[in-house]
N, C-alpha and C. Protein backbone atom coordinates (compact mmCIF):
# COMPACT_ATOMS: atom_id res chain seq x y z
N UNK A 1 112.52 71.25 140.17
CA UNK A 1 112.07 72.58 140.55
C UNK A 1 112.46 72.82 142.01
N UNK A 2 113.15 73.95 142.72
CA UNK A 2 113.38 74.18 143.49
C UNK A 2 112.13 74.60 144.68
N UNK A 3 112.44 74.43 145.99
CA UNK A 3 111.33 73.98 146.56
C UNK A 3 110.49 75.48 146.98
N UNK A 4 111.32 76.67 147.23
CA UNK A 4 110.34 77.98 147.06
C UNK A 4 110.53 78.89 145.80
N UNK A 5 110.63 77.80 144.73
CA UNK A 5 110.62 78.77 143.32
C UNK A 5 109.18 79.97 143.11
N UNK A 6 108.51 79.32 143.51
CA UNK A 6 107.00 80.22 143.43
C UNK A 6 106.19 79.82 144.41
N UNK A 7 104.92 80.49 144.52
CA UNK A 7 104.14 80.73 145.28
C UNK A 7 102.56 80.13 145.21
N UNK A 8 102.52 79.26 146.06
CA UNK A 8 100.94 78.44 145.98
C UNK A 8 100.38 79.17 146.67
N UNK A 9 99.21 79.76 145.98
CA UNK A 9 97.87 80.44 146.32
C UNK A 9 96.60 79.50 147.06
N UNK A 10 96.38 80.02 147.89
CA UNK A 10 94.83 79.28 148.71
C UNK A 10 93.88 80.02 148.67
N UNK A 11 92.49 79.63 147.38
CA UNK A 11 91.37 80.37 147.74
C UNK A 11 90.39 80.19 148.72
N UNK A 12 90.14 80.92 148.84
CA UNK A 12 88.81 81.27 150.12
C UNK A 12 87.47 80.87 149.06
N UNK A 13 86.39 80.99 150.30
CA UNK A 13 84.74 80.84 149.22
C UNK A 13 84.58 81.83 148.75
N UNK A 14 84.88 83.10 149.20
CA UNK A 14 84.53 84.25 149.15
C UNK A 14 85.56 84.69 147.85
N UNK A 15 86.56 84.40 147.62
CA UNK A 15 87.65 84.98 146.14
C UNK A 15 86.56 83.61 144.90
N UNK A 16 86.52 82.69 145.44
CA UNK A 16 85.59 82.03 144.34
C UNK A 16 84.59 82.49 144.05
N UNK A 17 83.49 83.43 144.56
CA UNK A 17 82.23 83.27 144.29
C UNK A 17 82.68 84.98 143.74
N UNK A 18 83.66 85.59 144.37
CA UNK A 18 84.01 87.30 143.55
C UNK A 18 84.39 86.40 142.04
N UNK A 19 85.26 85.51 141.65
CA UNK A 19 85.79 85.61 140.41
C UNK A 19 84.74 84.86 139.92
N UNK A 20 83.71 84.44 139.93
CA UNK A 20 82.64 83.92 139.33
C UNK A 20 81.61 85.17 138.93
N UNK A 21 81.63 85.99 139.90
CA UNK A 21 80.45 87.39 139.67
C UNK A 21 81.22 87.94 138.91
N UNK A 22 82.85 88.19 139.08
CA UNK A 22 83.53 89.29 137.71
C UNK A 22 83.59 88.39 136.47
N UNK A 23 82.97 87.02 136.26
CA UNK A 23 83.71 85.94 134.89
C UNK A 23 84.93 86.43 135.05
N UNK A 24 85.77 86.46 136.00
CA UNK A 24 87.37 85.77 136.09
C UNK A 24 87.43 84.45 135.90
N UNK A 25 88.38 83.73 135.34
CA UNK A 25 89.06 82.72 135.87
C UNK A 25 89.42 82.75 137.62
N UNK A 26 89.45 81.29 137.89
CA UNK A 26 90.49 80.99 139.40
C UNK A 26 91.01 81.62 138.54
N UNK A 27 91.78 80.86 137.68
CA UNK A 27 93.65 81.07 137.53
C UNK A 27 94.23 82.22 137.05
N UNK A 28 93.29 83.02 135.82
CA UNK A 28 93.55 84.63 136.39
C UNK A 28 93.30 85.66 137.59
N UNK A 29 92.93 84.67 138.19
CA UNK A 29 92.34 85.95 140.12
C UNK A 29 93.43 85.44 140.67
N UNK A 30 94.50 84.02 140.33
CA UNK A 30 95.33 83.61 141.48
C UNK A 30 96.76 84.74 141.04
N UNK A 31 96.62 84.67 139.42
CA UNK A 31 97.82 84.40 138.54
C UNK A 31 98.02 86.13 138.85
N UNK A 32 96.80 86.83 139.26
CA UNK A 32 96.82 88.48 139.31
C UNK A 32 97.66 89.08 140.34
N UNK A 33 97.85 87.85 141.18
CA UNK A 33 98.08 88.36 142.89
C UNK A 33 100.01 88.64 142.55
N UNK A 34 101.03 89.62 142.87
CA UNK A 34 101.68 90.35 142.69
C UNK A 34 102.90 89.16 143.67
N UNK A 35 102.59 88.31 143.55
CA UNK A 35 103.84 87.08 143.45
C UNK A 35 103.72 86.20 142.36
N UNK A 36 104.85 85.36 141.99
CA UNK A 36 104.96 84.62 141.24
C UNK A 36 104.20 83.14 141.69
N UNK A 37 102.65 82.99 141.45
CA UNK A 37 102.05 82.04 141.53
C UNK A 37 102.16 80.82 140.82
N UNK A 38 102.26 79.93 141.34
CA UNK A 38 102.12 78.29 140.13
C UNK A 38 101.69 77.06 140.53
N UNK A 39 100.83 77.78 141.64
CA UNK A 39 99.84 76.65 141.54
C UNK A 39 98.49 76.99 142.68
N UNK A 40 97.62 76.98 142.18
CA UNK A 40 96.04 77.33 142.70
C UNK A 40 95.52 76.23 143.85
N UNK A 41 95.56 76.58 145.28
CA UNK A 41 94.43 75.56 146.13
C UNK A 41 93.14 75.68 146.04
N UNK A 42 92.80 74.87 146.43
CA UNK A 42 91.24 75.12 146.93
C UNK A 42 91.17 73.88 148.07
N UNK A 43 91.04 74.16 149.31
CA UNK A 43 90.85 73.16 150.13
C UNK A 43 89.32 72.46 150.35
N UNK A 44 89.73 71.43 150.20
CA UNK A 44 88.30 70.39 150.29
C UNK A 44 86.90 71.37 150.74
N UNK A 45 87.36 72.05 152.28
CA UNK A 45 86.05 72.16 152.69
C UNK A 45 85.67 73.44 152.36
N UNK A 46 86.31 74.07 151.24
CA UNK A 46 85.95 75.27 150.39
C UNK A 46 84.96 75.06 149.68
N UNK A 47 85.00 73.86 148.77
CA UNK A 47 83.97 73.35 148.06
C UNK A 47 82.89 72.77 148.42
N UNK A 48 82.89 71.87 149.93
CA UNK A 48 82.20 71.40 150.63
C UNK A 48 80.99 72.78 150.96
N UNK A 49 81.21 73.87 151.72
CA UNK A 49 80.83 75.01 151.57
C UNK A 49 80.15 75.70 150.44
N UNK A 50 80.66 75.90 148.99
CA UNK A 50 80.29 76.45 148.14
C UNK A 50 78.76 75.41 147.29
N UNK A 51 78.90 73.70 148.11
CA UNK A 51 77.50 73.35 147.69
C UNK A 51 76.62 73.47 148.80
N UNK A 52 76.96 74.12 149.78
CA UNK A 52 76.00 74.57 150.49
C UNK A 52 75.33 75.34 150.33
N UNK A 53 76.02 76.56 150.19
CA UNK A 53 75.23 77.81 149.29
C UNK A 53 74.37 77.67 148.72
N UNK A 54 75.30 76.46 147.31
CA UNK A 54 74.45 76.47 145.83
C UNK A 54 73.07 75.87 146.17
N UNK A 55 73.02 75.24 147.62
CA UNK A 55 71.53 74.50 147.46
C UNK A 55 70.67 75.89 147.89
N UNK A 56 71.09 76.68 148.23
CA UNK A 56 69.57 77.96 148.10
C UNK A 56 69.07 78.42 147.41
N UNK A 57 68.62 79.54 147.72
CA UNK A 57 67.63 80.10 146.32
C UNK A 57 68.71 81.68 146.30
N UNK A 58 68.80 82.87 145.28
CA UNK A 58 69.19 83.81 145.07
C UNK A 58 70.37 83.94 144.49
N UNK A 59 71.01 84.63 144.03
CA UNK A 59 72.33 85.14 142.97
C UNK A 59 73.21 84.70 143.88
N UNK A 60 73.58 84.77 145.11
CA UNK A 60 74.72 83.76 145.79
C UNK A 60 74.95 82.37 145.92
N UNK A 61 73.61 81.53 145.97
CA UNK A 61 73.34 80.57 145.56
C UNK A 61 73.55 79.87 143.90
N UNK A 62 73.68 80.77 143.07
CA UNK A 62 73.54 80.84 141.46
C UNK A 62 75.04 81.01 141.55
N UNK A 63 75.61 81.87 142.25
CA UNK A 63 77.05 82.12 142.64
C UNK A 63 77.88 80.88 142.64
N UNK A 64 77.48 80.06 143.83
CA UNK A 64 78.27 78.80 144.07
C UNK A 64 78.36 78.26 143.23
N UNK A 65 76.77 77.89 142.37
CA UNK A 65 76.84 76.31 142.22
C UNK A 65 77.42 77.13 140.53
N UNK A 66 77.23 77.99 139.99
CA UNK A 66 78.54 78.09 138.36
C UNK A 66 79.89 78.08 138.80
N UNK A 67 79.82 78.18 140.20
CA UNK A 67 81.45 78.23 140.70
C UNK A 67 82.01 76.54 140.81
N UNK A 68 81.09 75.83 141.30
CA UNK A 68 81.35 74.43 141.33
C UNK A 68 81.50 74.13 139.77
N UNK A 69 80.70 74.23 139.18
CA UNK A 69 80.97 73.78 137.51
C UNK A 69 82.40 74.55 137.19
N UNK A 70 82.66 75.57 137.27
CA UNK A 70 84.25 76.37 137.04
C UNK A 70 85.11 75.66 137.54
N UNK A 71 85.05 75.38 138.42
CA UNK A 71 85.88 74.34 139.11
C UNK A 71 86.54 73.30 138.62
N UNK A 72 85.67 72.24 138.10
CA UNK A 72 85.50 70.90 137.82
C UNK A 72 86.35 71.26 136.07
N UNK A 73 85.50 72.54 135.26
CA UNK A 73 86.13 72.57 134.06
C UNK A 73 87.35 73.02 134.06
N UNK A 74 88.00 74.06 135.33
CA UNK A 74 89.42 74.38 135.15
C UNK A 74 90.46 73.23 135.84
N UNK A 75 89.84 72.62 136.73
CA UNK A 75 90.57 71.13 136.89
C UNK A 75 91.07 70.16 135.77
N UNK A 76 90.04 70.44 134.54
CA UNK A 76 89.76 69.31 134.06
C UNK A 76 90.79 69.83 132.87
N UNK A 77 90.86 71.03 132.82
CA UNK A 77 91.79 71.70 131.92
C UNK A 77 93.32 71.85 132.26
N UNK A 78 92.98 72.43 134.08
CA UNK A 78 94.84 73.11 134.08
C UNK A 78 94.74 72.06 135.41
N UNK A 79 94.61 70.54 135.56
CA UNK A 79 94.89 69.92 136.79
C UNK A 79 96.49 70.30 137.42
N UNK A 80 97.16 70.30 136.97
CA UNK A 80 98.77 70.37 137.25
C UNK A 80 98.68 71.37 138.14
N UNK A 81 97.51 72.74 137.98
CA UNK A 81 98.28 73.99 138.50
C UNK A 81 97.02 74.22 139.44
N UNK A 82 95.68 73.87 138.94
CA UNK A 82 94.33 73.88 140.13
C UNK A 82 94.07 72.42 140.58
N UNK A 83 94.58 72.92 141.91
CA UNK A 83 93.98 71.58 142.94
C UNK A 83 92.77 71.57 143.94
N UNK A 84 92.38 70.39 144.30
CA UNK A 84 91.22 70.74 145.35
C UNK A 84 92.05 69.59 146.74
N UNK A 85 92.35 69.99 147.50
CA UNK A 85 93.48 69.55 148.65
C UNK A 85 92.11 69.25 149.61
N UNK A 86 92.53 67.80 150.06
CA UNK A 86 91.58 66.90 151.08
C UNK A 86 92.09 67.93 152.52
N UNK A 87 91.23 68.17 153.08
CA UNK A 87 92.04 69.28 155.09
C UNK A 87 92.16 67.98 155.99
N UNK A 88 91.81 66.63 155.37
CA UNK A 88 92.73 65.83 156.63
C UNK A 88 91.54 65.75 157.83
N UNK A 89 92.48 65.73 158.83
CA UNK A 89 91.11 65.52 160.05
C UNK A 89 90.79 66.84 160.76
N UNK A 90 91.17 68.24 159.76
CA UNK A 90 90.51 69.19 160.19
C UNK A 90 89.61 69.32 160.38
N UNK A 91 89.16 69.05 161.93
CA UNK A 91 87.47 69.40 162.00
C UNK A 91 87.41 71.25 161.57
N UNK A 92 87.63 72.09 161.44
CA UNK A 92 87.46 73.23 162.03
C UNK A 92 86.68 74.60 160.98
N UNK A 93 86.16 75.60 161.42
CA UNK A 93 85.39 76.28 160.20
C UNK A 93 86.57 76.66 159.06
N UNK A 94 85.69 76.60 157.96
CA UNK A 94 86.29 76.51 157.10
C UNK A 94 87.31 77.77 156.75
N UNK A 95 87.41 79.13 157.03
CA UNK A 95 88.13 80.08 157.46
C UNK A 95 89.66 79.48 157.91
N UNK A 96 89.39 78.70 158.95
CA UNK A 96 90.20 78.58 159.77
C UNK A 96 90.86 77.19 158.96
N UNK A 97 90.80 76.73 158.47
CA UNK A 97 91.71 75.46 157.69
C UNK A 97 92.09 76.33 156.47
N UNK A 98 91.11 77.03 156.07
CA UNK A 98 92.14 78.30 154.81
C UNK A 98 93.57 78.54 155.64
N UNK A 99 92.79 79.59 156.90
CA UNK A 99 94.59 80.17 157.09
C UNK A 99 95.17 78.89 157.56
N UNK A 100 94.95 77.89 158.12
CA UNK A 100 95.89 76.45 158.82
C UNK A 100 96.76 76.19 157.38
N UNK A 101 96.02 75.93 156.23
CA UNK A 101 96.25 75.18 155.66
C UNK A 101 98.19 76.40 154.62
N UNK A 102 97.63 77.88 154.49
CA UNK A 102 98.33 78.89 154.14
C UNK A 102 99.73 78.88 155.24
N UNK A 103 99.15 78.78 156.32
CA UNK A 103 100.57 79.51 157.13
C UNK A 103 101.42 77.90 157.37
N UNK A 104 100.89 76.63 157.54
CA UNK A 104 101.64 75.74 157.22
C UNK A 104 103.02 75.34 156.44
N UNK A 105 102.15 75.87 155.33
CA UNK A 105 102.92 76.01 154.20
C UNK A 105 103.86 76.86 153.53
N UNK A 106 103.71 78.08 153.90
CA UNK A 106 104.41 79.45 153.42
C UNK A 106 103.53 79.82 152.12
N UNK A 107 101.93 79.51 152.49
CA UNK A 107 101.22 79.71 151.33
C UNK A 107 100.63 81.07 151.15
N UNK A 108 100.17 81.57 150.26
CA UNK A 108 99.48 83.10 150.27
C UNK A 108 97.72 83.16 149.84
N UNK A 109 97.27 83.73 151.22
CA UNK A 109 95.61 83.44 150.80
C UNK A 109 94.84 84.52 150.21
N UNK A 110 94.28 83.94 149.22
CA UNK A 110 93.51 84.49 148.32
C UNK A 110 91.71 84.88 148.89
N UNK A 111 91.38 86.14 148.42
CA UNK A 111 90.04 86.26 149.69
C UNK A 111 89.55 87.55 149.11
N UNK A 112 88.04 87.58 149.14
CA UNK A 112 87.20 88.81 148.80
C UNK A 112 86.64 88.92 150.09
N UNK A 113 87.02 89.09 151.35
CA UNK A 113 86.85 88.90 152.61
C UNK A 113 87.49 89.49 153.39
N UNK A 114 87.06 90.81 153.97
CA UNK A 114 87.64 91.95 154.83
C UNK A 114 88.24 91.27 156.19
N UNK A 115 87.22 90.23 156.66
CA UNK A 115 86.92 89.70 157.95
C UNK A 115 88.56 89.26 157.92
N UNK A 116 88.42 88.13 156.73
CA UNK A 116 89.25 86.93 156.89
C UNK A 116 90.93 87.87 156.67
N UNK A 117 90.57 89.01 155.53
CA UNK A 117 92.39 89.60 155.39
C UNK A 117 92.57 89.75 156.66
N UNK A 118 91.74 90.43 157.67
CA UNK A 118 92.54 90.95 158.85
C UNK A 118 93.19 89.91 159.84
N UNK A 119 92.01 88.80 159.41
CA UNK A 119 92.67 87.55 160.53
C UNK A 119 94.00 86.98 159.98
N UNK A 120 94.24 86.67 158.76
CA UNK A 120 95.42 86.27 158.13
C UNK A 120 96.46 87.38 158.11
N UNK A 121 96.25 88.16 158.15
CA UNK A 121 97.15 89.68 158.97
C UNK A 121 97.78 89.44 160.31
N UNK A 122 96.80 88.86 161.38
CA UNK A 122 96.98 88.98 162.50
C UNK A 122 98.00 87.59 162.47
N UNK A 123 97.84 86.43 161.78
CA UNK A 123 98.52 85.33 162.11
C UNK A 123 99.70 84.88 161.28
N UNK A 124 99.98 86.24 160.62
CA UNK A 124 101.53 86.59 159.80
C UNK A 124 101.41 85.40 158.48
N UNK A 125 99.96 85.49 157.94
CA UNK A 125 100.15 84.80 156.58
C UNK A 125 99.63 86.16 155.56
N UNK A 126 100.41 86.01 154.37
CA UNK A 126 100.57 86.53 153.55
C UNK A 126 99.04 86.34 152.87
N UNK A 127 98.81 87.68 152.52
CA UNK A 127 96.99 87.43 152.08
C UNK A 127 96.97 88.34 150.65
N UNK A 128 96.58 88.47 149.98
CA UNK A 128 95.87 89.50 149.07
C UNK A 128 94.19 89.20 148.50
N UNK A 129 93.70 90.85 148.91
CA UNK A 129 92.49 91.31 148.97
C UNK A 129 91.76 91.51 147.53
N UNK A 130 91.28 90.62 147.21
CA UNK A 130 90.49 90.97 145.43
C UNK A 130 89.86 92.19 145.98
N UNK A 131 90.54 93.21 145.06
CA UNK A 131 90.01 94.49 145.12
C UNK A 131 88.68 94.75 144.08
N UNK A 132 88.05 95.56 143.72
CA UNK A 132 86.87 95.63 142.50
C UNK A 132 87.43 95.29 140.64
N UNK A 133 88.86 95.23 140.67
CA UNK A 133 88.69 95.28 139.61
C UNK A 133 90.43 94.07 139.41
N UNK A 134 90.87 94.22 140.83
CA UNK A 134 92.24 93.26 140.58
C UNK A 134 92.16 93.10 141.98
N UNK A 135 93.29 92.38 142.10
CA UNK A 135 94.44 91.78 143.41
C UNK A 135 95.12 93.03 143.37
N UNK A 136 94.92 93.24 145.04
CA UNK A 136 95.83 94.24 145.62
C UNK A 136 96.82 94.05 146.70
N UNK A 137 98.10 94.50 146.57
CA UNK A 137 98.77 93.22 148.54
C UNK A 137 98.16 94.45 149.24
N UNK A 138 98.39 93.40 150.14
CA UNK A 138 98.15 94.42 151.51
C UNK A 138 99.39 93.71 152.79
């Protein structure tokens, strides 16, 4: 396979816990985004994060932790194409090893996160915004 045949997607907490509230798939929220995707991140401290959540109380909390089980079952199904990528000795918030880990790479980040599109805007990585009902570029 040639080495920029397609396009590895990096989700955010925030595109996980949207495709968990719409029952998306990851891999249809990655597979939606208007490049040729083929293969899904999730960096370590995405998940590290999303059991933080899950230990509270309320529908965001209920959010995470079916998102952690989604996880584990679409791993367990499409490993080849959903990964969960160790960040190494990134100390840094977890935002910020999303875009490290995207613009490294020539990766495209995935995000239900106004904050975070604009910052991955500002640092010339390729982002798309889960809109209410799809992936939109921006």
């Amino acid at each position: 396979m040639a080495a920029h045949a397609c396009t590895e997607a990096v989700l955010d907490t925030s595109a996980i816990i949207f495709a968990v509230e719409r029952r998306v798939s990851l891999l249809e929220l990655a597979l939606s985004a208007p490049e040729d995707v083929c293969k899904v991140i999730i960096p370590g401290p995405v998940v590290e994060e999303l059991k933080i959540i899950a230990r509270g109380r309320g529908a965001r909390s209920r959010a995470a932790r079916a998102a952690l089980e989604i996880i584990e079952k679409e791993r367990a199904v499409h490993g080849s194409i959903l990964e969960i990528i160790d960040a190494g000795d990134l100390r840094a918030p977890v935002d910020d090893v999303v875009l490290l880990l995207a613009k490294n790479s020539q990766r495209v980040v995935i995000t239900a996160d106004r904050k975070m599109r604009k910052r991955a805007e500002a640092l010339g990585v390729r982002v798309y915004s889960v809109a209410k009902a799809s992936l939109s570029a921006r």
